[in-house]
Each structure stands twice: as structure tokens, then as C-alpha cells.
N, C-alpha and C. Protein backbone atom coordinates (compact mmCIF):
# COMPACT_ATOMS: atom_id res chain seq x y z
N UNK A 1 -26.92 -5.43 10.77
CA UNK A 1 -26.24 -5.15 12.01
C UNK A 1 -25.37 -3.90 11.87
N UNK A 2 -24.77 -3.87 10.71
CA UNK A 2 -23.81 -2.68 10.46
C UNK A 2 -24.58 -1.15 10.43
N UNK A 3 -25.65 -1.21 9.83
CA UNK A 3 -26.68 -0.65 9.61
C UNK A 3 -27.57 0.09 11.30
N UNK A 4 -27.67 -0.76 12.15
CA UNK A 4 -28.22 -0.28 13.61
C UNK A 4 -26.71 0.12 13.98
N UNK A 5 -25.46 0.14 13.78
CA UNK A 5 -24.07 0.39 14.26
C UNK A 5 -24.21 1.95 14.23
N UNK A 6 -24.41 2.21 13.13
CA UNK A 6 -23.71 3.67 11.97
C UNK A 6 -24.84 4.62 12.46
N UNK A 7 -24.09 5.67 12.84
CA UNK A 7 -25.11 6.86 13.14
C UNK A 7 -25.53 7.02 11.75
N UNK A 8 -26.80 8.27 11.37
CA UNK A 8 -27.04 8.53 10.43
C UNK A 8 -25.72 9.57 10.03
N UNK A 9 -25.59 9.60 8.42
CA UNK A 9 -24.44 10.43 7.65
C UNK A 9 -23.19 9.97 8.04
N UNK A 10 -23.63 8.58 8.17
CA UNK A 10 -22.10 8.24 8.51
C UNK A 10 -21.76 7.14 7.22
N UNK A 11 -20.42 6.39 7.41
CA UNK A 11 -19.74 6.25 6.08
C UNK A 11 -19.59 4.82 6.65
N UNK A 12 -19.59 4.31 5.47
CA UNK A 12 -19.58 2.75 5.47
C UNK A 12 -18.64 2.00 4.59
N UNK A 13 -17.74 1.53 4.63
CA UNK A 13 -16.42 1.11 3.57
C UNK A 13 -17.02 -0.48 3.54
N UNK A 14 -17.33 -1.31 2.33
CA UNK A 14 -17.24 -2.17 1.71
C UNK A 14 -16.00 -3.05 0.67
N UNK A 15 -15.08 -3.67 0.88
CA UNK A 15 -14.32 -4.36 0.36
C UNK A 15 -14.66 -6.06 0.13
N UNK A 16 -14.76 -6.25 -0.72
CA UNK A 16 -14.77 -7.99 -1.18
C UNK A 16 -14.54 -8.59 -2.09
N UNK A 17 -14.12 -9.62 -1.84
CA UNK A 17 -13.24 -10.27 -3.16
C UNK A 17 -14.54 -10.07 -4.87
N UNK A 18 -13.82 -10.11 -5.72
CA UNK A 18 -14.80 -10.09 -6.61
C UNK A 18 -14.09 -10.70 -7.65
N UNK A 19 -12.98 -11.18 -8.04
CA UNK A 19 -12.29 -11.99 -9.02
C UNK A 19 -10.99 -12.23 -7.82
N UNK A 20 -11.14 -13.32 -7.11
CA UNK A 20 -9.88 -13.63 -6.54
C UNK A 20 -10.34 -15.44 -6.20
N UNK A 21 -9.03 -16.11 -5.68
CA UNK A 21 -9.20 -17.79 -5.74
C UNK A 21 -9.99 -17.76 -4.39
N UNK A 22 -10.47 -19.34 -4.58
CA UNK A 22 -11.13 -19.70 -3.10
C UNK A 22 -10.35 -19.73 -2.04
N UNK A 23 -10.58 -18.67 -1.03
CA UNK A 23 -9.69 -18.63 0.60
C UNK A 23 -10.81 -19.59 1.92
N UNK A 24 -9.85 -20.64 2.17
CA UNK A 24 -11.02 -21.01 3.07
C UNK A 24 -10.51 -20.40 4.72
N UNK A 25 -9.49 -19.57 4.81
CA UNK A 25 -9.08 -19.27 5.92
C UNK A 25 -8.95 -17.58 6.31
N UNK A 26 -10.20 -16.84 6.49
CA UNK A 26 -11.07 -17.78 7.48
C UNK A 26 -12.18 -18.26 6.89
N UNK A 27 -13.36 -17.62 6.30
CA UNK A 27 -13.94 -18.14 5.44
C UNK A 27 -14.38 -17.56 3.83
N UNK A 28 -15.12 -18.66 3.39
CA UNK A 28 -15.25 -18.08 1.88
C UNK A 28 -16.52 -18.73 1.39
N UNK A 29 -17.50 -17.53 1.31
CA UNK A 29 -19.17 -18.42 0.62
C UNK A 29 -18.49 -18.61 -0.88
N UNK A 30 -17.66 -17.93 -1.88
CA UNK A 30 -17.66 -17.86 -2.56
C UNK A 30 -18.45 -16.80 -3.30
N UNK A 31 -19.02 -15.40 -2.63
CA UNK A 31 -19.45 -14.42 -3.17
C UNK A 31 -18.45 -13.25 -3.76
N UNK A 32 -19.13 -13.01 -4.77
CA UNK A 32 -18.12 -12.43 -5.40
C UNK A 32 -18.99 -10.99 -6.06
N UNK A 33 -18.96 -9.83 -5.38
CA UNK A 33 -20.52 -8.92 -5.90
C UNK A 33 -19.68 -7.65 -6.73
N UNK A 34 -20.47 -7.42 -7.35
CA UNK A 34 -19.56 -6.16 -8.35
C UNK A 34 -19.92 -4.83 -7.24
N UNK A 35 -19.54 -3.74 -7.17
CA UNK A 35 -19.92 -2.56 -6.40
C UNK A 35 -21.09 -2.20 -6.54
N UNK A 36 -21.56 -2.44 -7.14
CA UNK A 36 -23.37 -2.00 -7.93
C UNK A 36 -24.17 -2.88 -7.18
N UNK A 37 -23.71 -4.08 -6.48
CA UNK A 37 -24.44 -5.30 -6.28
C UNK A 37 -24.32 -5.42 -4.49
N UNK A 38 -23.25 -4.35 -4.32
CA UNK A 38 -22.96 -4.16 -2.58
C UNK A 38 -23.87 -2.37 -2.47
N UNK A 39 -23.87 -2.15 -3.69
CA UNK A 39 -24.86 -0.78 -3.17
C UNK A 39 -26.51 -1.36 -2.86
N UNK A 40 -26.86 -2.34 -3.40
CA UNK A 40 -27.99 -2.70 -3.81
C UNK A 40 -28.56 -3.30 -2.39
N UNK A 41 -27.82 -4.05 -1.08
CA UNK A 41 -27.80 -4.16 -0.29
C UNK A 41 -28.22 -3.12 0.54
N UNK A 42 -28.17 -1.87 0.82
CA UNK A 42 -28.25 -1.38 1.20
C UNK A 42 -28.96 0.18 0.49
N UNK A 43 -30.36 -0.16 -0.21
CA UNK A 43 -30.52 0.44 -0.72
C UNK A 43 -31.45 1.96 -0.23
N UNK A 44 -31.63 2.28 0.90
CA UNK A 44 -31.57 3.66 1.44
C UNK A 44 -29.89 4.55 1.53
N UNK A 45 -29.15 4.00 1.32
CA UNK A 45 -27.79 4.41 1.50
C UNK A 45 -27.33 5.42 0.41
N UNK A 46 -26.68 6.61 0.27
CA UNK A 46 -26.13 7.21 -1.02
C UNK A 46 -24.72 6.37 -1.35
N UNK A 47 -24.64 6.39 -2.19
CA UNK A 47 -23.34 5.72 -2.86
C UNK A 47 -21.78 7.24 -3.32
N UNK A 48 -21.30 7.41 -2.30
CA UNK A 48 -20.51 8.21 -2.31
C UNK A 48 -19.20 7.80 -3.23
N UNK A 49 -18.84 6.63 -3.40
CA UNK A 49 -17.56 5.93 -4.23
C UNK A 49 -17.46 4.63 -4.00
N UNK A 50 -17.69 4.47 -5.73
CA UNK A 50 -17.26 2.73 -5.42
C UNK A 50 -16.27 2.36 -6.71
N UNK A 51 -16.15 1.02 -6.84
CA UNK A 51 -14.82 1.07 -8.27
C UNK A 51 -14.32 -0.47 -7.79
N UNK A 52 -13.90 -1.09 -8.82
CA UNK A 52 -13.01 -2.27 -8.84
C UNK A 52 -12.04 -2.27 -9.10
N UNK A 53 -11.11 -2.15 -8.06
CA UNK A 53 -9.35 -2.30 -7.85
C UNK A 53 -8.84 -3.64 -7.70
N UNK A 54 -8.19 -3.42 -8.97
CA UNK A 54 -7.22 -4.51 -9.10
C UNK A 54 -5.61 -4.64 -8.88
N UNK A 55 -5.04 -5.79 -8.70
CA UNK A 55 -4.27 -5.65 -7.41
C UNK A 55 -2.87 -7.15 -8.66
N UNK A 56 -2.35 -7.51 -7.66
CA UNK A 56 -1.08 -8.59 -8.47
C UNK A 56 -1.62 -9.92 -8.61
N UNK A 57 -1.26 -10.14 -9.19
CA UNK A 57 -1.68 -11.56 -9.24
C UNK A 57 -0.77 -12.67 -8.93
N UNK A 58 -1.25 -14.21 -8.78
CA UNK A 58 -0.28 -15.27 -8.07
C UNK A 58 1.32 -15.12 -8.45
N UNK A 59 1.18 -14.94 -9.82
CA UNK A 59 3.04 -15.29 -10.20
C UNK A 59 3.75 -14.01 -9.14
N UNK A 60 3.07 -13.23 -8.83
CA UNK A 60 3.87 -11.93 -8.03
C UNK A 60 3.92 -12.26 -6.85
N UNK A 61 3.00 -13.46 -5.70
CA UNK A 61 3.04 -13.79 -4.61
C UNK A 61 4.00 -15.06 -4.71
N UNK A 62 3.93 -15.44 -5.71
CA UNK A 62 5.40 -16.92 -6.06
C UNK A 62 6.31 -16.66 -6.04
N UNK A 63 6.58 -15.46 -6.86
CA UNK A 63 7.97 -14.19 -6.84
C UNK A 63 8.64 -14.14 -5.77
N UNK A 64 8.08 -14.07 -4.46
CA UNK A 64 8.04 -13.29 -3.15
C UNK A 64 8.77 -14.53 -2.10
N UNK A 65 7.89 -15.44 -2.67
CA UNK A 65 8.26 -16.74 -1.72
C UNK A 65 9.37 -17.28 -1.71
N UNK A 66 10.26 -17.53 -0.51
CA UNK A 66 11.60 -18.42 -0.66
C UNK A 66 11.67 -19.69 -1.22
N UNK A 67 12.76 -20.14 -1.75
CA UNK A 67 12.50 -20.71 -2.37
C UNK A 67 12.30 -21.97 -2.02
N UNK A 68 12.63 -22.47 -0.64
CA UNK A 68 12.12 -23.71 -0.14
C UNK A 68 10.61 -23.75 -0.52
N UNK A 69 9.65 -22.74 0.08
CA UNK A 69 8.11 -22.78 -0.11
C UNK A 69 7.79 -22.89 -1.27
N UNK A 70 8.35 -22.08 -2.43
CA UNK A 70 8.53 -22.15 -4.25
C UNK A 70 8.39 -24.46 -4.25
N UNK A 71 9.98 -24.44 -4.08
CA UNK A 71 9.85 -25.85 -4.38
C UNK A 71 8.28 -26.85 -3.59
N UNK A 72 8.02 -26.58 -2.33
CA UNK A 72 7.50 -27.59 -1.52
C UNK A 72 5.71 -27.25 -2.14
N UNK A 73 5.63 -25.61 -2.63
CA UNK A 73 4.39 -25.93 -3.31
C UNK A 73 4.42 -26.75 -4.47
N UNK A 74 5.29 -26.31 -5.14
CA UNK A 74 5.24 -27.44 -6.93
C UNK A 74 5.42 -28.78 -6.54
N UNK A 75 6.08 -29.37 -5.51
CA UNK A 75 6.32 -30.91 -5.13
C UNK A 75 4.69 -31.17 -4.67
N UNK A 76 3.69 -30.48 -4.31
CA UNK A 76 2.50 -30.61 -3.43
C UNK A 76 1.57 -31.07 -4.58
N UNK A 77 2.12 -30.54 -6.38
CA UNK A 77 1.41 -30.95 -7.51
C UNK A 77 1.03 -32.48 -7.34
N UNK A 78 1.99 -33.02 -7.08
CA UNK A 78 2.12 -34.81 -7.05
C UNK A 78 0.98 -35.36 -6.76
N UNK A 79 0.32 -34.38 -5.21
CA UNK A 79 -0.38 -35.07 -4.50
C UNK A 79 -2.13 -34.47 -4.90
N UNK A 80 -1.75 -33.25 -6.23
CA UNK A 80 -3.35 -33.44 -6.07
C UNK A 80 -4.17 -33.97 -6.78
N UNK A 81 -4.28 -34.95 -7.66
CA UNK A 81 -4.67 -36.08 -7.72
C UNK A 81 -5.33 -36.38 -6.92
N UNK A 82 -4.85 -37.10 -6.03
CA UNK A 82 -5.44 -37.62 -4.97
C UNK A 82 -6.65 -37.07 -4.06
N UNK A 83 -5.81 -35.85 -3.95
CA UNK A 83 -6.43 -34.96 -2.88
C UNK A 83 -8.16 -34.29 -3.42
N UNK A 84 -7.74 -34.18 -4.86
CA UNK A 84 -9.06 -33.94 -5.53
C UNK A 84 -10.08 -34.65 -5.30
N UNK A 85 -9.70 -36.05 -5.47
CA UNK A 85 -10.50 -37.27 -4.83
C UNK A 85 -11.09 -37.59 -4.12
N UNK A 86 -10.40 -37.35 -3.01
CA UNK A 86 -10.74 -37.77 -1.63
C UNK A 86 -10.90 -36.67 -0.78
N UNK A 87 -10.66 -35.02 -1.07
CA UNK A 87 -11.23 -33.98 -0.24
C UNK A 87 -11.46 -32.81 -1.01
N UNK A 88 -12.21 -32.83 -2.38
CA UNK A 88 -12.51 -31.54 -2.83
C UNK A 88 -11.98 -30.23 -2.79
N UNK A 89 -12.87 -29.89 -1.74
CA UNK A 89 -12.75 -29.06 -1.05
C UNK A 89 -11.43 -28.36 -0.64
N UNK A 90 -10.96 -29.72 0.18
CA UNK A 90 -9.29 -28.98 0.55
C UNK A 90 -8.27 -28.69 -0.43
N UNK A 91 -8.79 -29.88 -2.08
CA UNK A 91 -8.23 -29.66 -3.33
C UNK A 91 -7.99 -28.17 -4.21
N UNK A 92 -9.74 -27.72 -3.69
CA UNK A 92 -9.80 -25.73 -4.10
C UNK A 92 -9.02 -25.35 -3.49
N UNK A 93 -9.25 -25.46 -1.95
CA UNK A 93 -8.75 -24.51 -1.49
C UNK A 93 -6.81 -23.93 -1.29
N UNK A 94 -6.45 -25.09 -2.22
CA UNK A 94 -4.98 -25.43 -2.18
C UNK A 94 -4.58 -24.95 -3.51
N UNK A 95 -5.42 -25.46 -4.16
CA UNK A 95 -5.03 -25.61 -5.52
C UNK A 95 -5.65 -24.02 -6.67
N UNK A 96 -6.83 -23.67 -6.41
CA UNK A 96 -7.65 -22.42 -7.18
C UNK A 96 -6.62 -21.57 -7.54
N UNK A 97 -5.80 -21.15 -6.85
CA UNK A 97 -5.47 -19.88 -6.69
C UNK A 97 -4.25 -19.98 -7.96
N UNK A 98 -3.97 -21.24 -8.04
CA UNK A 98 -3.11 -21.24 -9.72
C UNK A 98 -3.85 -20.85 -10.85
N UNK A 99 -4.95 -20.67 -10.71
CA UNK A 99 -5.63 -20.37 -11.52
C UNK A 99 -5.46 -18.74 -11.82
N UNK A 100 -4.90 -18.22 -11.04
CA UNK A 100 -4.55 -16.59 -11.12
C UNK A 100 -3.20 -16.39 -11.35
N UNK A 101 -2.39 -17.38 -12.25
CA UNK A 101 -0.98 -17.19 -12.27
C UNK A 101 -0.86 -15.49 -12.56
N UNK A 102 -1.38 -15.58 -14.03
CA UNK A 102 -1.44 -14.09 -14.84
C UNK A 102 -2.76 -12.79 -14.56
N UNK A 103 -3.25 -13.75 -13.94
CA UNK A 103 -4.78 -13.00 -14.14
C UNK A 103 -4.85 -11.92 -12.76
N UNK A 104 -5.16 -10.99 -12.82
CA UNK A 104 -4.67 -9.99 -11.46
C UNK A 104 -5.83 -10.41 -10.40
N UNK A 105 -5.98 -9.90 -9.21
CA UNK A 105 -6.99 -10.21 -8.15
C UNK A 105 -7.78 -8.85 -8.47
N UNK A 106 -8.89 -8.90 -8.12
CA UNK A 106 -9.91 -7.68 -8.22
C UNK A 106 -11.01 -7.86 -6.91
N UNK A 107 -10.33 -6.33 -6.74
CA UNK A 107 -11.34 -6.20 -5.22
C UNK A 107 -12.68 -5.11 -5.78
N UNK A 108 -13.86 -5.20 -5.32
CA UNK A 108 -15.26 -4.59 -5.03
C UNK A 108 -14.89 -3.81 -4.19
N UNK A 109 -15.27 -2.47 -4.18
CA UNK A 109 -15.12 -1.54 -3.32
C UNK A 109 -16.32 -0.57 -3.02
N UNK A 110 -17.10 -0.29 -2.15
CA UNK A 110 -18.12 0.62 -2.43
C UNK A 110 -17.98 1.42 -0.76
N UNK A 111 -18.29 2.67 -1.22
CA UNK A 111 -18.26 3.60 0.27
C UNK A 111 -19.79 4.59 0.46
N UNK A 112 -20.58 4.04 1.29
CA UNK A 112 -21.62 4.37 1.29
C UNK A 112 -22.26 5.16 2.26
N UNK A 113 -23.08 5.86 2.58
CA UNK A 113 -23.17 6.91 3.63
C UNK A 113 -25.06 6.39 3.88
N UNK A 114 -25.11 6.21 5.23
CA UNK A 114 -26.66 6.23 5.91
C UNK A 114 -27.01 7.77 5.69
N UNK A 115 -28.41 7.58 5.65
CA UNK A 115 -29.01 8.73 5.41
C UNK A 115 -29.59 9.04 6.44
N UNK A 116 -29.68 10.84 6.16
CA UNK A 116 -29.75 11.62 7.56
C UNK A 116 -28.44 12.41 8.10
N UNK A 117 -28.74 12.86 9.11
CA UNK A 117 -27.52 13.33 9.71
C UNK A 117 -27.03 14.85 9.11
N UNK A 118 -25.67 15.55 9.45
CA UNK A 118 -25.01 16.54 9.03
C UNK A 118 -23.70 16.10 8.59
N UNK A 119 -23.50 15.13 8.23
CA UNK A 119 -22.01 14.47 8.09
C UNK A 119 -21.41 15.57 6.79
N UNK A 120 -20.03 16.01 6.91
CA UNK A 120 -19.78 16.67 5.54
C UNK A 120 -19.22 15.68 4.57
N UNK A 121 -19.93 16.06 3.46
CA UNK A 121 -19.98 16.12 2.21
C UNK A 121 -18.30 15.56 1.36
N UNK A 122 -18.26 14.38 0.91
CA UNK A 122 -16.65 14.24 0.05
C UNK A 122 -17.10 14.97 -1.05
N UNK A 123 -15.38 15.20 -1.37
CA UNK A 123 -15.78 15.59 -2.62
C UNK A 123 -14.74 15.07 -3.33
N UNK A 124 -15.09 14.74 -4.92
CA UNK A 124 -14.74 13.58 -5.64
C UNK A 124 -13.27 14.11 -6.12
N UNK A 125 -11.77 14.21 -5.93
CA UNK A 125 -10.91 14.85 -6.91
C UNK A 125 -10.40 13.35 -7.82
């Protein structure tokens, strides 16, 4: 669809999670593609710049939080037990992202150009 969008020589920005926790809001297949793997999609396309940017990780979004939300997530530990149990799902989607206390988030990035056209030319500094 993006593809019938884009005149020819035109530019196409790709961003997606590629090491980050499960977000179910709004949604999340759980794909996670390296830049090589979002060029590959689109393989008439030139690959003008792509790269994996990495970004803060959870303890820096815990940092941030007041501290009511600080306490009312760690009190929420209690309940997942349970929650694992009886809703999976809502267990990831609550719980994954501790899994990135230290570990930074990493975004996929690829910028790709349809072929054809007169579009000018980046150039890499």
C-alpha cells in the first residue's frame, strides 16, 4: 500500500522496534526485523540509510516516574503471579518490559527510495 502511495524517487522512512518489550497498546505482532530485513521487503527499492539506534532503557523511564507510579508499579509485583495464570498475555504485556531494566531499547531504521523518478540524490556526511 505504501508502495502504490510514493511517487517514484521518493523516500520512504522505516522505524520498528527491534530489541524493545512487548507493547500491546496499540499493537504488537512481536516483529522485530534488523534494517537488512526491512530492505528486503521491498526489494526494487535503493537503500539510501539504514542503522540500529539505540535509545534508554527501563531504569531511565522508572527514573522519570513520580513516585506514587514508582511505588504502585512495584506493589503490582504481588499480583503477578496470578495474573501470569490466569491472563498471559496481559502478564507480558505488564510485566516484559522489566526485562530491559539495563538493557537499552533498539530501534530498526531503514530509509529507502522507489525507483525511478528525478528525486535528488542524499548525500551521506
Amino acid at each position: 500500500m505504501c508502495d502504490e502511495m510514493l511517487l517514484p524517487g521518493g523516500l520512504i522512512l522505516f522505524t520498528v522496534p527491534l530489541d524493545y518489550p512487548l507493547h500491546l497498546d496499540p499493537i504488537d505482532k512481536y516483529y522485530r526485523p534488523k534494517p537488512a530485513d526491512i530492505a528486503r521487503l521491498l526489494p526494487n527499492y535503493e537503500t539510501v540509510w539504514s542503522e540500529v539506534v539505540s535509545d534508554t532503557c527501563f531504569k531511565d523511564d522508572f527514573a522519570k516516574l513520580p513516585f506514587k507510579k514508582k511505588a504502585l508499579q512495584i506493589a503490582a509485583f504481588a499480583k503477578a503471579p496470578y495474573l501470569y495464570l490466569v491472563d498471559r498475555q496481559r502478564f507480558l504485556g505488564r510485566y516484559h518490559r522489566w526485562r530491559w531494566w539495563n538493557r537499552p531499547y533498539r530501534v530498526s531504521c531503514a530509509l529507502l527510495r522507489k525507483p525511478g523518478g528525478n528525486a535528488p540524490r542524499l548525500s551521506a556526511s
